[in-house]
N, C-alpha and C. Protein backbone atom coordinates (compact mmCIF):
# COMPACT_ATOMS: atom_id res chain seq x y z
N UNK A 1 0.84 -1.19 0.00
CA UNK A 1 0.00 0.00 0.00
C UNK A 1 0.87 1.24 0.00
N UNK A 2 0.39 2.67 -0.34
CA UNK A 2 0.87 3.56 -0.64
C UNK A 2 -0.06 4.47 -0.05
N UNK A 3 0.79 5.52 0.57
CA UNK A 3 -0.11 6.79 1.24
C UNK A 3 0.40 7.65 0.74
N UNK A 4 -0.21 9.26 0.36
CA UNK A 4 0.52 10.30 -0.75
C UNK A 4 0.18 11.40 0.51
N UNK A 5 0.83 12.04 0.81
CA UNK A 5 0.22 13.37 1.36
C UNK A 5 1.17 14.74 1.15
N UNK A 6 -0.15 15.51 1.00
CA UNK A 6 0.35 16.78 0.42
C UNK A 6 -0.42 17.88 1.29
N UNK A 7 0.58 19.26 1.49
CA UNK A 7 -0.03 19.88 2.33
C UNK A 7 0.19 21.65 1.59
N UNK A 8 -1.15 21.87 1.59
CA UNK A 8 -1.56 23.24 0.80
C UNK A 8 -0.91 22.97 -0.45
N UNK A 9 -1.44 22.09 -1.03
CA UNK A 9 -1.11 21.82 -2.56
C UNK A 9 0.82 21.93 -2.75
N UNK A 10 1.23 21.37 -1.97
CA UNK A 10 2.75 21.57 -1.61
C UNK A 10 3.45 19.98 -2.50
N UNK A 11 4.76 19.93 -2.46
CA UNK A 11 5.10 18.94 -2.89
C UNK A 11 4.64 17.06 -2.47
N UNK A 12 4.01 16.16 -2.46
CA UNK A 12 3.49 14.78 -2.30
C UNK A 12 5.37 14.82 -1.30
N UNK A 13 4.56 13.91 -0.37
CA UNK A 13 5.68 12.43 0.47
C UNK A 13 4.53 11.78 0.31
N UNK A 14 5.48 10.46 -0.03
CA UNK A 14 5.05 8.86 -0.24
C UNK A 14 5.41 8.16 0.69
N UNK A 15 4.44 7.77 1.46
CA UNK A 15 5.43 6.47 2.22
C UNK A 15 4.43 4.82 1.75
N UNK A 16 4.97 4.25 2.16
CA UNK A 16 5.12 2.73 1.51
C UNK A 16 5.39 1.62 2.57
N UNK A 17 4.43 0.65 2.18
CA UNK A 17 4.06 -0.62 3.10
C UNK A 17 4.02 -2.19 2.25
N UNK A 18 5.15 -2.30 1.83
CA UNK A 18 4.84 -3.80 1.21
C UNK A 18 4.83 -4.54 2.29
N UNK A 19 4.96 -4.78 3.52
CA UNK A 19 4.79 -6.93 4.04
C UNK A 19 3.52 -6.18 4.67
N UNK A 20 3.14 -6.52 5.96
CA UNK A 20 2.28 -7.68 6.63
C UNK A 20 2.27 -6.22 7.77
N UNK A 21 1.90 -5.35 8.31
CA UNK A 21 1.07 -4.09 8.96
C UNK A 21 0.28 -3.14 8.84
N UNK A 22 0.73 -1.80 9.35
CA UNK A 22 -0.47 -1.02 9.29
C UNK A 22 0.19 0.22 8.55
N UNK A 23 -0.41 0.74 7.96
CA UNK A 23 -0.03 2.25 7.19
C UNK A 23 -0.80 3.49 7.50
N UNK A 24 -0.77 4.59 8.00
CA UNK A 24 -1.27 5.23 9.11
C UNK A 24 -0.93 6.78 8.44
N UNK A 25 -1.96 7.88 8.71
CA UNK A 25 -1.42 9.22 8.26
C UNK A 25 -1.77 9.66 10.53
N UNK A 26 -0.98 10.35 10.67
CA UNK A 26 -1.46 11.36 12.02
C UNK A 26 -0.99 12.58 11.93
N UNK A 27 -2.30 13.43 12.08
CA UNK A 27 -2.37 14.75 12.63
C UNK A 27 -2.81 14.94 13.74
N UNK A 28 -1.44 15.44 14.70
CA UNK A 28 -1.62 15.54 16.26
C UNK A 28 -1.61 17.31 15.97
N UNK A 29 -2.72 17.51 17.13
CA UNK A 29 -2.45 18.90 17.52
C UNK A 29 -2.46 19.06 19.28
N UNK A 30 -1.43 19.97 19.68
CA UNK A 30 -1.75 20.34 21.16
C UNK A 30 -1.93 21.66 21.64
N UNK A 31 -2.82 21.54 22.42
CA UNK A 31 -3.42 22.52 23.13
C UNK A 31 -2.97 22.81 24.32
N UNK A 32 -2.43 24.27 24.65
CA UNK A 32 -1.92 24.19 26.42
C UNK A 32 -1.02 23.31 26.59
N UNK A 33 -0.25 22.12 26.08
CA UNK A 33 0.31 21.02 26.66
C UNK A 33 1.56 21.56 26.57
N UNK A 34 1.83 22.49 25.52
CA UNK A 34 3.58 22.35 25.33
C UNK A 34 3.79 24.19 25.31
N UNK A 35 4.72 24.70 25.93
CA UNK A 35 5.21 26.53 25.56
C UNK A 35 3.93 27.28 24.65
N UNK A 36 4.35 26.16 23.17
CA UNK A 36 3.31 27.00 22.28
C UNK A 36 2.57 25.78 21.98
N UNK A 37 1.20 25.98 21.30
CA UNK A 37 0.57 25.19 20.82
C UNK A 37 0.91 24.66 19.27
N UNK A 38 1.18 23.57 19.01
CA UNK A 38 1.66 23.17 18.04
C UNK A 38 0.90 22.06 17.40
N UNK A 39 0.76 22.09 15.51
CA UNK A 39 -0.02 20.98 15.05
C UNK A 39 1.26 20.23 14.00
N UNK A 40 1.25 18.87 13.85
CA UNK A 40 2.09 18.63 12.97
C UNK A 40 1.28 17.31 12.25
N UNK A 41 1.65 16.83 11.21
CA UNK A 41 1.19 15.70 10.34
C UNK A 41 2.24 14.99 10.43
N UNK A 42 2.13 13.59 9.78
CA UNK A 42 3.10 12.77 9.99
C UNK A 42 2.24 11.56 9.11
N UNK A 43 3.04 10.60 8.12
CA UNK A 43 2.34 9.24 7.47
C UNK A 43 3.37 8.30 8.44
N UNK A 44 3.05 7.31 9.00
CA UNK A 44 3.78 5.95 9.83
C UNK A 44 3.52 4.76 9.11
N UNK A 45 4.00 3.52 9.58
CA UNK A 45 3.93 2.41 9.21
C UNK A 45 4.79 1.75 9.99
N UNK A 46 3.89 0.21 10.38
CA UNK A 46 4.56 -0.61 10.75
C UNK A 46 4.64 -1.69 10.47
N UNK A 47 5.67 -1.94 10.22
CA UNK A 47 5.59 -3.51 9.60
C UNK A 47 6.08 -4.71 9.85
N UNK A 48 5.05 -5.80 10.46
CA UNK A 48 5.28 -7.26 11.20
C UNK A 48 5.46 -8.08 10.18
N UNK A 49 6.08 -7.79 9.32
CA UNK A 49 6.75 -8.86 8.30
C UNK A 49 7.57 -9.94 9.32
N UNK A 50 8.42 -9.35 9.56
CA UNK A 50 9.35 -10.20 10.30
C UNK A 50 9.41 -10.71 12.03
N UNK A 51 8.30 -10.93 12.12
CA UNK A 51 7.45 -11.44 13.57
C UNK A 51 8.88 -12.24 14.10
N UNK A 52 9.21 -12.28 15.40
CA UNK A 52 8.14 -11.46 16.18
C UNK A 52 8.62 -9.75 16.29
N UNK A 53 9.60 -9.13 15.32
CA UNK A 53 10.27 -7.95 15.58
C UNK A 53 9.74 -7.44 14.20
N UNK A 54 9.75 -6.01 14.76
CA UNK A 54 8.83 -5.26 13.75
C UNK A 54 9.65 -4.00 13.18
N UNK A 55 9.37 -3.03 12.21
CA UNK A 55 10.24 -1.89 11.63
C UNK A 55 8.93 -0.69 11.55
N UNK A 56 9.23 0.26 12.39
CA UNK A 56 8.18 1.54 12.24
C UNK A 56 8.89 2.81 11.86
N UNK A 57 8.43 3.05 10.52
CA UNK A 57 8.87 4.01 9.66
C UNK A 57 8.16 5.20 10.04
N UNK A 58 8.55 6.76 10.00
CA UNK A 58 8.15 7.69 9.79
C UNK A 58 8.06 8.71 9.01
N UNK A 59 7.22 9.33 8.61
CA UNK A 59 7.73 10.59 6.97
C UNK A 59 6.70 11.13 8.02
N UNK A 60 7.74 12.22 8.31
CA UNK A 60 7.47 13.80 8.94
C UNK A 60 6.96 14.60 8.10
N UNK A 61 5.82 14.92 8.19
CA UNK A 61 5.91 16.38 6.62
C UNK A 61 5.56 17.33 7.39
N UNK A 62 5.95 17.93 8.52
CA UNK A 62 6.13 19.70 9.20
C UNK A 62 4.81 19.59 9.96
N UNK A 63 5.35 20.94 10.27
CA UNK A 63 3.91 21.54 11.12
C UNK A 63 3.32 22.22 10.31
N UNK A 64 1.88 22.29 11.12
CA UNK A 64 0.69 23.17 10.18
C UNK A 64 0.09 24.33 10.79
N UNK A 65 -0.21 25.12 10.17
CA UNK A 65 -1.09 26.30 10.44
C UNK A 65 -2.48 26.41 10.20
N UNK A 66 -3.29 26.93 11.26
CA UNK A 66 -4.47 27.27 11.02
C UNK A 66 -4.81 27.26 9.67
N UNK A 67 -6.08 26.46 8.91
CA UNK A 67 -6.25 27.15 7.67
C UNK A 67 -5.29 26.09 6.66
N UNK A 68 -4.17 25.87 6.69
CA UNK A 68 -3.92 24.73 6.19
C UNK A 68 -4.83 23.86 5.66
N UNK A 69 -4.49 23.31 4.27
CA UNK A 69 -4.63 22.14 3.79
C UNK A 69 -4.02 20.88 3.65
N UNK A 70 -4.67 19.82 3.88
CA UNK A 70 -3.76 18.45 4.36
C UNK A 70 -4.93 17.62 3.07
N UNK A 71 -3.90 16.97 2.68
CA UNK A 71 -4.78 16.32 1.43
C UNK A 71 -4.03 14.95 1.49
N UNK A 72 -4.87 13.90 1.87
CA UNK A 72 -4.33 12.19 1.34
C UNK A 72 -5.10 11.55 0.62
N UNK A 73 -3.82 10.10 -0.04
CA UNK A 73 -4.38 10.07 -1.08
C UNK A 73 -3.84 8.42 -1.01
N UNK A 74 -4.75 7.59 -1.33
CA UNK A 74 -4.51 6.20 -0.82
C UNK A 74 -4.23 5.85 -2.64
N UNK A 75 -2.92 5.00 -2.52
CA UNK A 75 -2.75 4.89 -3.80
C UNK A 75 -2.20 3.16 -3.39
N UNK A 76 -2.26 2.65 -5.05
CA UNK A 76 -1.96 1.27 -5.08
C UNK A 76 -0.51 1.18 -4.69
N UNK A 77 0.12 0.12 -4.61
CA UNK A 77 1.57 -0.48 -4.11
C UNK A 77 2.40 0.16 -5.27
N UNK A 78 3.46 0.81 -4.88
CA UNK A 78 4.14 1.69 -5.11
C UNK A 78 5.61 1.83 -4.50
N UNK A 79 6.88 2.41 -5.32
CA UNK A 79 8.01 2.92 -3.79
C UNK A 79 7.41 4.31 -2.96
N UNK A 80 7.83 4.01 -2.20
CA UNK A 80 7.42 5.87 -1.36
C UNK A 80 9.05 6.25 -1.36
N UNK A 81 8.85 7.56 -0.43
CA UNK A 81 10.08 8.01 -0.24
C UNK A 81 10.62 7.17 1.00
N UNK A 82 12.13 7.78 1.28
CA UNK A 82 12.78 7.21 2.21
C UNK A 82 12.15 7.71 3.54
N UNK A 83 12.04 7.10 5.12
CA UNK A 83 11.16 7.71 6.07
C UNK A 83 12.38 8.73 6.83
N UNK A 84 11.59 9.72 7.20
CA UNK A 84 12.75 10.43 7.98
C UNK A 84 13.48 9.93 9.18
N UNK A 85 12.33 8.53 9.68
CA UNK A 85 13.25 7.71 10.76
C UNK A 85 12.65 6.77 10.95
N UNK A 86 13.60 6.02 11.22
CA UNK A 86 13.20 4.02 11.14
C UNK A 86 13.48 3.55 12.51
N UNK A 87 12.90 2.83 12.99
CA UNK A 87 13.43 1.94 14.25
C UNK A 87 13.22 0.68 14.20
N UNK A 88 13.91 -0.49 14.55
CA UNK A 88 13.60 -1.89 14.45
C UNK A 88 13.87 -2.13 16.07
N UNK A 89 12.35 -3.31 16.17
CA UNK A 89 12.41 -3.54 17.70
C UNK A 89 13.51 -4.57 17.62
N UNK A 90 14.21 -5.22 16.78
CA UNK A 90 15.43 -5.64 17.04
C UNK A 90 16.47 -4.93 17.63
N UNK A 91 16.62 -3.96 17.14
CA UNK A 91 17.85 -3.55 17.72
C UNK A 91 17.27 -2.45 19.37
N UNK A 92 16.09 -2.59 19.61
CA UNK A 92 15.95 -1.98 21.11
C UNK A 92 16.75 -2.30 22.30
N UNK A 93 17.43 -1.23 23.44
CA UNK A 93 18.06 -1.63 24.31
C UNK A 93 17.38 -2.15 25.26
N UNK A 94 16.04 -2.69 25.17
CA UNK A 94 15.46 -3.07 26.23
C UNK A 94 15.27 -4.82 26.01
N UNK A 95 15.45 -5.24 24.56
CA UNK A 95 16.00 -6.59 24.52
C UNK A 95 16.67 -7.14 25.38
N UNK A 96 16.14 -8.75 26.20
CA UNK A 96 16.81 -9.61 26.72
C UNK A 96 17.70 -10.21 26.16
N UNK A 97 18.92 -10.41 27.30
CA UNK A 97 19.79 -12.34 26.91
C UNK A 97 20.31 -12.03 25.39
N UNK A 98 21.79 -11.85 25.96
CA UNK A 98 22.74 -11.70 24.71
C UNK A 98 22.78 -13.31 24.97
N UNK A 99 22.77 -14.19 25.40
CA UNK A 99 22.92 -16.07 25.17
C UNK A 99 21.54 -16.69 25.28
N UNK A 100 21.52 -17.06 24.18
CA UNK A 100 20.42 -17.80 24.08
C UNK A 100 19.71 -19.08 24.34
N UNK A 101 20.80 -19.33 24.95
CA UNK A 101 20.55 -21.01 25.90
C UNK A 101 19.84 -20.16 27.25
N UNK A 102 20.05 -19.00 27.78
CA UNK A 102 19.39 -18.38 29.01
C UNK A 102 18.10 -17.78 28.46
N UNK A 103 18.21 -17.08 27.28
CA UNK A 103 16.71 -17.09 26.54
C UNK A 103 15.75 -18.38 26.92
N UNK A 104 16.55 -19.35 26.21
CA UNK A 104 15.61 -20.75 26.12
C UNK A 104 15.22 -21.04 27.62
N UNK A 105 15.78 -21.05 28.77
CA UNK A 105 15.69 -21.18 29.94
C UNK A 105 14.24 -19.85 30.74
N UNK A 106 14.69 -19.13 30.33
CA UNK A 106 13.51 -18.27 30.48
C UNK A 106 12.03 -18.80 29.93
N UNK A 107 11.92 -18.85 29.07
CA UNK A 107 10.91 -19.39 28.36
C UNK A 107 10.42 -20.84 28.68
N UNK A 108 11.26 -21.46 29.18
CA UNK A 108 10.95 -22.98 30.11
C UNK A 108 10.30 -23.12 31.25
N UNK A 109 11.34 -21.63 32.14
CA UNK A 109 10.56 -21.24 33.30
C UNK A 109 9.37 -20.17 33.49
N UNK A 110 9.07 -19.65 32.20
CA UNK A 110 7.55 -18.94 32.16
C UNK A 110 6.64 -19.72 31.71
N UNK A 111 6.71 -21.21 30.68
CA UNK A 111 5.75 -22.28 30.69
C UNK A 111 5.52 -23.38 31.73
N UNK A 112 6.07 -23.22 33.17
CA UNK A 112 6.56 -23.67 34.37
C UNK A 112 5.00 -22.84 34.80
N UNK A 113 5.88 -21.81 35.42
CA UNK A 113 4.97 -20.41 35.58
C UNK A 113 3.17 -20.35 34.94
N UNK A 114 3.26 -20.46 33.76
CA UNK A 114 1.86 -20.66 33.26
C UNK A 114 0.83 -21.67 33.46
N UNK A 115 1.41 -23.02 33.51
CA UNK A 115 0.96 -24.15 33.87
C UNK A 115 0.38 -24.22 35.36
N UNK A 116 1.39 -23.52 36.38
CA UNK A 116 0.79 -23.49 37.44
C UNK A 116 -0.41 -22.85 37.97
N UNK A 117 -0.23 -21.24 37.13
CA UNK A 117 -1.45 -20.21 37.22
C UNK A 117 -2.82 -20.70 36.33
N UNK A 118 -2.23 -21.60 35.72
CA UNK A 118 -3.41 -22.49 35.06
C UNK A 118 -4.55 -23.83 35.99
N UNK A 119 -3.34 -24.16 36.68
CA UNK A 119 -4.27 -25.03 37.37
C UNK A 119 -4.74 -24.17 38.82
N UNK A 120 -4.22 -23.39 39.40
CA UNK A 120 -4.97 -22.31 40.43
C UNK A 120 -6.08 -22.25 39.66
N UNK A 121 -5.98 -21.61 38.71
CA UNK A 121 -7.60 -21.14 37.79
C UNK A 121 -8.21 -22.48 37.85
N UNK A 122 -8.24 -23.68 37.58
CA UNK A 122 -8.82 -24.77 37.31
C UNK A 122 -9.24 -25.10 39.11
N UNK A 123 -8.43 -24.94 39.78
CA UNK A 123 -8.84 -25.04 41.37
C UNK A 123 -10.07 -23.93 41.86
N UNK A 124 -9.51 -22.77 41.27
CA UNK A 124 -10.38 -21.71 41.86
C UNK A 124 -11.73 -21.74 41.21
N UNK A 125 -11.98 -22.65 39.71
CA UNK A 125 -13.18 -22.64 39.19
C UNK A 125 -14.22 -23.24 39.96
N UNK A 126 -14.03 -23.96 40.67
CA UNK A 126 -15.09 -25.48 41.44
C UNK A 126 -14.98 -24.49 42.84
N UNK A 127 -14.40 -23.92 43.69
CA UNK A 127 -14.35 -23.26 44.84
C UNK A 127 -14.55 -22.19 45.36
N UNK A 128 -14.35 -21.56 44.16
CA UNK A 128 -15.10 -19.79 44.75
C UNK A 128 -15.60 -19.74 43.99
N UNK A 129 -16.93 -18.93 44.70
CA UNK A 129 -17.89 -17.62 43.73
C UNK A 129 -17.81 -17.31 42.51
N UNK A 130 -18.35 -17.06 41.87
CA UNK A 130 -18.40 -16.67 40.40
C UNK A 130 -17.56 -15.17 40.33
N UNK A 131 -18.08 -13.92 41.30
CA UNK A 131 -17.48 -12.88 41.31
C UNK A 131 -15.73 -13.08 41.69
N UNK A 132 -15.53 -14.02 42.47
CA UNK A 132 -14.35 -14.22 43.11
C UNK A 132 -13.09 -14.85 42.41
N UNK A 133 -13.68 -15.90 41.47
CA UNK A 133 -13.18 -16.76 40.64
C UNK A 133 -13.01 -15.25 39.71
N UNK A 134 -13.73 -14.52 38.79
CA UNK A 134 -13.88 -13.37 38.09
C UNK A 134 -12.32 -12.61 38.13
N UNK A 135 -12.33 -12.26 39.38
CA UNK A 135 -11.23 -11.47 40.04
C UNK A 135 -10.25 -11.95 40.39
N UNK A 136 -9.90 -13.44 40.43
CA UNK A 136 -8.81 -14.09 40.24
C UNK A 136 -8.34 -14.08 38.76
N UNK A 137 -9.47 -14.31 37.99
CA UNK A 137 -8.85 -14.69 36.52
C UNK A 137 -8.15 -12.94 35.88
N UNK A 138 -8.65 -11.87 36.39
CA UNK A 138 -8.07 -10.88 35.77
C UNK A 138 -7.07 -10.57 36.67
N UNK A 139 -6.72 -11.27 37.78
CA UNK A 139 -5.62 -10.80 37.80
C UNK A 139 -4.44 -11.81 37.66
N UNK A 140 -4.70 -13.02 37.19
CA UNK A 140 -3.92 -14.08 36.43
C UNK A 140 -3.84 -13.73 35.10
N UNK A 141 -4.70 -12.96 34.71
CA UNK A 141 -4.49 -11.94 33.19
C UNK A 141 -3.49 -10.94 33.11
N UNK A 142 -3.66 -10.34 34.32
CA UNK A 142 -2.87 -9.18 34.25
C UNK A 142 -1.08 -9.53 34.73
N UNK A 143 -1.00 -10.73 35.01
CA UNK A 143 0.21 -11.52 35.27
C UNK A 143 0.64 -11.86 34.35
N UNK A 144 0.55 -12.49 33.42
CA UNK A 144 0.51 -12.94 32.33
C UNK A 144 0.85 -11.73 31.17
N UNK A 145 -0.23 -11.10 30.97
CA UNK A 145 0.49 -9.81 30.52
C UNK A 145 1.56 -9.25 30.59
N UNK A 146 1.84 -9.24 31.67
CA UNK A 146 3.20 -8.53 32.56
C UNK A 146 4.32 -9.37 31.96
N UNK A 147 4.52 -10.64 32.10
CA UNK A 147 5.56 -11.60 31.70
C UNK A 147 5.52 -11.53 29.91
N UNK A 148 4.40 -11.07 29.13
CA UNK A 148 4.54 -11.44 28.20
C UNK A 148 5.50 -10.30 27.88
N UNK A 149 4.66 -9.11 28.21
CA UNK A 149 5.34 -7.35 28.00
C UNK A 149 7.22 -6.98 28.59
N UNK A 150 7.51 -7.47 29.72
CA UNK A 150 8.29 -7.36 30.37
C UNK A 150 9.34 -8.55 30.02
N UNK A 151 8.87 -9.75 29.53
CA UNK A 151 9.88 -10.99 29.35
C UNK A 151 9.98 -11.47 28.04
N UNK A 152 8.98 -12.17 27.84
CA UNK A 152 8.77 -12.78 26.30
C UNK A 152 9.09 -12.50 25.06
N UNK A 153 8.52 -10.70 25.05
CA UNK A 153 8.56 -10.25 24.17
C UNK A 153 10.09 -9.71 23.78
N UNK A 154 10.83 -8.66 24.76
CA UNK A 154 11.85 -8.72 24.73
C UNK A 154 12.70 -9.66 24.29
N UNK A 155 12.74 -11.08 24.89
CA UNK A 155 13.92 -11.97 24.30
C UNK A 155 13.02 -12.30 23.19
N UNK A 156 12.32 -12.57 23.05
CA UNK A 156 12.25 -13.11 21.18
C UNK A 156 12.32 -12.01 19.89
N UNK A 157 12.07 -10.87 20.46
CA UNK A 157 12.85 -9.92 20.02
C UNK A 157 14.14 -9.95 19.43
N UNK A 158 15.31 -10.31 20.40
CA UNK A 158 16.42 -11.12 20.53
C UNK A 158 16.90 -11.99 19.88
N UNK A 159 15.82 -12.89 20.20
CA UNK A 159 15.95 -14.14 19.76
C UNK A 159 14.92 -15.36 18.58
N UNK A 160 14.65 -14.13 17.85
CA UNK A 160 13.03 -14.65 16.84
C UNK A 160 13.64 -15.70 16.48
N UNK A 161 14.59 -16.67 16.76
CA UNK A 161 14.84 -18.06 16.57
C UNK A 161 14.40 -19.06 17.37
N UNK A 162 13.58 -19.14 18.77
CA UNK A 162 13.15 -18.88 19.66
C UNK A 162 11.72 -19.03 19.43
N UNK A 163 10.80 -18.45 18.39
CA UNK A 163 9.81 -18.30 18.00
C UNK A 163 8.78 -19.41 18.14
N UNK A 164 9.20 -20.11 17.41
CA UNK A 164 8.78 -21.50 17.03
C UNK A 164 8.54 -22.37 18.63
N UNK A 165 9.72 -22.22 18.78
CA UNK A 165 9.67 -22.67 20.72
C UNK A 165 8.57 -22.15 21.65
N UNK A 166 8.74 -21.11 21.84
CA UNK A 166 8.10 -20.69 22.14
C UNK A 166 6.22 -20.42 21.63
N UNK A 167 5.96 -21.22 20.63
CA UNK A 167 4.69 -21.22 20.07
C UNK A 167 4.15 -22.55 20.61
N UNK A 168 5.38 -23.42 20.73
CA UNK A 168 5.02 -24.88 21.23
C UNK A 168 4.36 -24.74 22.87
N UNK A 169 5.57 -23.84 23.16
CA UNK A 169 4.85 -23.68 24.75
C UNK A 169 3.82 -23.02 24.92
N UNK A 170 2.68 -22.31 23.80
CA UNK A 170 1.72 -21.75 24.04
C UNK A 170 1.84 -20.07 25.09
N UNK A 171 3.16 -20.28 24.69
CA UNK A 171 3.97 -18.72 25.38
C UNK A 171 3.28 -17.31 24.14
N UNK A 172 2.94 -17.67 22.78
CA UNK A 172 2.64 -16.31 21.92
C UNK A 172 1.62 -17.12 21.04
């Protein structure tokens, strides 16, 4: 996919999405939040081609003024331009485990971990309350979450070799 945007009939940026995400135009404006009030546009994209680590492109096209025109234009698959900035969650410093035998170990001991909070839930189904059981399970959700956000994701990040393993364990 292809996004065109042009502002007060000004020169087109292209940006461009061939694999497997999302292609996105944003116009943020703020109010009171910052010295001055400021509006800017921006086309994004992200792209989970390469699961489980992703590449989010940006094409900046300025700030705007009152009265401004912002014009997009959804066009077929195409090159765009180059983005004014790229990031790959590969290379994030918040990636786990430069060794990946301690990756794999992690991931052994969070399907350890899951199994157990699995059968609590299977205990707590037959024994408490419906409301009670309720409020156990979201917060065995919100555990779970936590390990996925804080652990999982990070090393396979890392380690998208790992992937596959980790699909077996019902870890993603």
């Amino acid at each position: 996919m292809l996004l065109e945007l042009a502002v007060n009939n000004g020169p087109a940026i292209r940006a461009s999405l061939n694999g497997k995400g999302w292609l996105s135009a944003h116009l943020n404006v703020s109010i009171g939040i910052e010295e001055r009030d400021t509006s800017t546009i921006s086309l994004d994209s992200i792209d989970e081609s390469g699961e489980p680590n992703t590449v989010h492109s940006t094409w900046n096209a300025g700030n705007l003024s009152v009265g401004d025109k912002v014009e997009i234009r959804l066009l077929s698959d195409g090159e765009g331009d180059a983005p004014t900035k790229v990031r790959r969650s590969a290379e994030s410093p918040h990636n786990l485990f430069s060794n990946v035998e301690q990756a794999r170990l992690l991931l052994s001991a969070i399907s350890a971990i899951d199994a157990e909070l699995m059968s609590v839930m299977q205990r707590a189904r037959g024994a408490e309350p419906a409301h009670e059981f309720e409020r156990i399970g979201k917060a065995v959700g919100a555990v779970a979450y936590e390990l996925d956000r804080s652990l999982i994701t990070p090393t396979l990040r890392r380690h998208p070799e790992l992937l596959e393993e980790a699909k077996q364990k019902n870890l993603v």
